[in-house]
C-alpha atoms as a PDB file:
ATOM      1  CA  UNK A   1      13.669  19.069 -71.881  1.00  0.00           C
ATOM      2  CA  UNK A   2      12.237  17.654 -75.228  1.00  0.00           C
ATOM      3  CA  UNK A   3      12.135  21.074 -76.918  1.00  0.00           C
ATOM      4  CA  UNK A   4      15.310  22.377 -75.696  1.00  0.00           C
ATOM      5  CA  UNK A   5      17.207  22.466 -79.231  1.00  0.00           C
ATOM      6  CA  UNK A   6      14.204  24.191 -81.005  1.00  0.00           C
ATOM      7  CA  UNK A   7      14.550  26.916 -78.373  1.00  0.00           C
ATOM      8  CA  UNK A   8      18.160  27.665 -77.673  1.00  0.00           C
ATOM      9  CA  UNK A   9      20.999  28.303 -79.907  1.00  0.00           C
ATOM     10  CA  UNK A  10      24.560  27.003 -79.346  1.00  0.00           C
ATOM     11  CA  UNK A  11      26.298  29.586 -81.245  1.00  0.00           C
ATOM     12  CA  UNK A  12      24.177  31.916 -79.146  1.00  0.00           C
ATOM     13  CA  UNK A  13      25.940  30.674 -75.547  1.00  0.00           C
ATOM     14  CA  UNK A  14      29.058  31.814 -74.068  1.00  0.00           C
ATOM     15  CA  UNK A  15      31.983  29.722 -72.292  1.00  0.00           C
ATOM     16  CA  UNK A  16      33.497  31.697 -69.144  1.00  0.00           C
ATOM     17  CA  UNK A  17      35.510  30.767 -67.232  1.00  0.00           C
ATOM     18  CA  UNK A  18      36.347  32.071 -63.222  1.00  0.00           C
ATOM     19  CA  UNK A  19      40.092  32.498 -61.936  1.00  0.00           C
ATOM     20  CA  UNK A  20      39.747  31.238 -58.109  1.00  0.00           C
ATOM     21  CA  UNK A  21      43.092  32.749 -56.582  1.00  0.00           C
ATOM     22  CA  UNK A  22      45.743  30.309 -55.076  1.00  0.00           C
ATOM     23  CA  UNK A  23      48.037  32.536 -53.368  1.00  0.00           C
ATOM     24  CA  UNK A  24      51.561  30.818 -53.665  1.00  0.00           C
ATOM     25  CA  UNK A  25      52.443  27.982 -50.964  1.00  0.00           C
ATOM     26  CA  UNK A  26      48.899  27.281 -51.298  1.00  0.00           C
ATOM     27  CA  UNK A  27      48.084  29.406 -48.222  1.00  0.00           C
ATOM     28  CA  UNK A  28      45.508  32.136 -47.880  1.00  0.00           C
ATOM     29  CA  UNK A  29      46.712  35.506 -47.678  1.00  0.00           C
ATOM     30  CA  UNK A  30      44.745  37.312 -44.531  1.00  0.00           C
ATOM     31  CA  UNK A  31      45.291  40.886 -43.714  1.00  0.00           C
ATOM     32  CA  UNK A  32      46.281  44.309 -44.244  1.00  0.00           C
ATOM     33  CA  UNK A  33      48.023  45.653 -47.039  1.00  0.00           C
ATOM     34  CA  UNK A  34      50.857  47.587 -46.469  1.00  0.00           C
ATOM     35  CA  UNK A  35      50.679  50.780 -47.416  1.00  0.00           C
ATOM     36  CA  UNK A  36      47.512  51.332 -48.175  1.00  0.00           C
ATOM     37  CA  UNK A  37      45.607  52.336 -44.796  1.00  0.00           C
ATOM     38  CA  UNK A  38      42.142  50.580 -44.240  1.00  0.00           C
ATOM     39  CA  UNK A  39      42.600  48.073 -46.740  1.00  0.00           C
ATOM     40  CA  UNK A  40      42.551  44.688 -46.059  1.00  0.00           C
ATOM     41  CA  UNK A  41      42.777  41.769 -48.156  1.00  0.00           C
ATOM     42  CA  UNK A  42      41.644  37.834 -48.499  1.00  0.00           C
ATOM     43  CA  UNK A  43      42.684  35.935 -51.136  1.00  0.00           C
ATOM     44  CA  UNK A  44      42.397  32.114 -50.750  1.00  0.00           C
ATOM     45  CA  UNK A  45      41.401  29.084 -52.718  1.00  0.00           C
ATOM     46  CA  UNK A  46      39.593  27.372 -49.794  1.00  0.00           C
ATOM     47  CA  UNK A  47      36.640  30.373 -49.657  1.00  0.00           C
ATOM     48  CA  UNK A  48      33.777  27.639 -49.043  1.00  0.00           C
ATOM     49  CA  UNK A  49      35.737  25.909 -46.374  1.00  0.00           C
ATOM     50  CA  UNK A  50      37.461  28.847 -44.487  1.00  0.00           C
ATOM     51  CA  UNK A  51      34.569  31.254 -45.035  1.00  0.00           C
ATOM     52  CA  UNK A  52      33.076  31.156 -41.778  1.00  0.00           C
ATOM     53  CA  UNK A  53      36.255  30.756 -39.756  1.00  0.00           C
ATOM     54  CA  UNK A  54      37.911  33.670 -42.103  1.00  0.00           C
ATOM     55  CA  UNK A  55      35.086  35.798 -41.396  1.00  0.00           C
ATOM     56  CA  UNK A  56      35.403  35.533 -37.631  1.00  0.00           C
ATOM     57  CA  UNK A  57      38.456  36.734 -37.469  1.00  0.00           C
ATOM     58  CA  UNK A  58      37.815  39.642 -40.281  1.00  0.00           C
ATOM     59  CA  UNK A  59      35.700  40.697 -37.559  1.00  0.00           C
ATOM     60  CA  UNK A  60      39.277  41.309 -35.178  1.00  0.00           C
ATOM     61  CA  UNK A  61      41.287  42.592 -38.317  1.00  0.00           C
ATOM     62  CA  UNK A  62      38.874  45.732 -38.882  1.00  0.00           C
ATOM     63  CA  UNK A  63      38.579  46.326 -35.316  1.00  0.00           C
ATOM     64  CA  UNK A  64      42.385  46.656 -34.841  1.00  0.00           C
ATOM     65  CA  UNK A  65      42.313  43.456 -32.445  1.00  0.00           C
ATOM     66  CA  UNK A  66      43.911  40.972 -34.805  1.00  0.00           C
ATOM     67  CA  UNK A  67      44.124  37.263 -34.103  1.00  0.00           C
ATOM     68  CA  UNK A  68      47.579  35.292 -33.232  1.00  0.00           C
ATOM     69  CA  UNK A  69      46.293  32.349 -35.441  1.00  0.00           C
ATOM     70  CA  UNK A  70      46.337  34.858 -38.437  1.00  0.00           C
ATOM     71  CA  UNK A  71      50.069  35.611 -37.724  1.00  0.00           C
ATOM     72  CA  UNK A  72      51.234  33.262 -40.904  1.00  0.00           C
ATOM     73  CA  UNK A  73      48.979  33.949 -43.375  1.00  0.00           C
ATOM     74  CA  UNK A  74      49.607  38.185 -43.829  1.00  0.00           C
ATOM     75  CA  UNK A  75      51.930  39.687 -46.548  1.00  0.00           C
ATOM     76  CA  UNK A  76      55.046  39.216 -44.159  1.00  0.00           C
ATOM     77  CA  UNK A  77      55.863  36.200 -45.333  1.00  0.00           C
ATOM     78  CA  UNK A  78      56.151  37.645 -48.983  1.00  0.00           C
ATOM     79  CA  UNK A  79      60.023  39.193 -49.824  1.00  0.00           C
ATOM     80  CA  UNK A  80      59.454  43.204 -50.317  1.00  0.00           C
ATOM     81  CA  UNK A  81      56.435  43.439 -47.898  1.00  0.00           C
END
């Protein structure tokens, strides 16, 4: 854009910067949190990739019908949970 320096200011932008979780082991975390009744949680690095699959089986999770494949990836396998 040929004019693009007359019309914008550098000091004027912002640098931000998003945190994209990476539960530890590198596996998502899927499913509910204990204690805390009706709340489940997804935290994973691989959003784009998983989404679809990950949302299928969200589906199970809030209708009480959870899948076996999800059996690995809940708070479980965290000491103190």
């Amino acid at each position: 854009i040929p004019d693009l320096a007359d019309r914008v200011s550098l000091d004027a932008c912002t640098l931000q910067v998003g945190v994209r979780p990476y539960p530890e082991g590198g596996l998502p975390i899927i499913g509910p949190l204990p204690g805390a009744d009706g709340l489940i949680i997804v935290a994973t690095h691989s959003g784009i990739t998983l989404g679809l699959a990950i949302a299928a089986h969200m589906v199970g999770l809030v209708h009480g019908d959870p899948a076996p494949e999800l059996a690995g990836f809940g708070f479980s396998r965290f000491p103190g949970f």
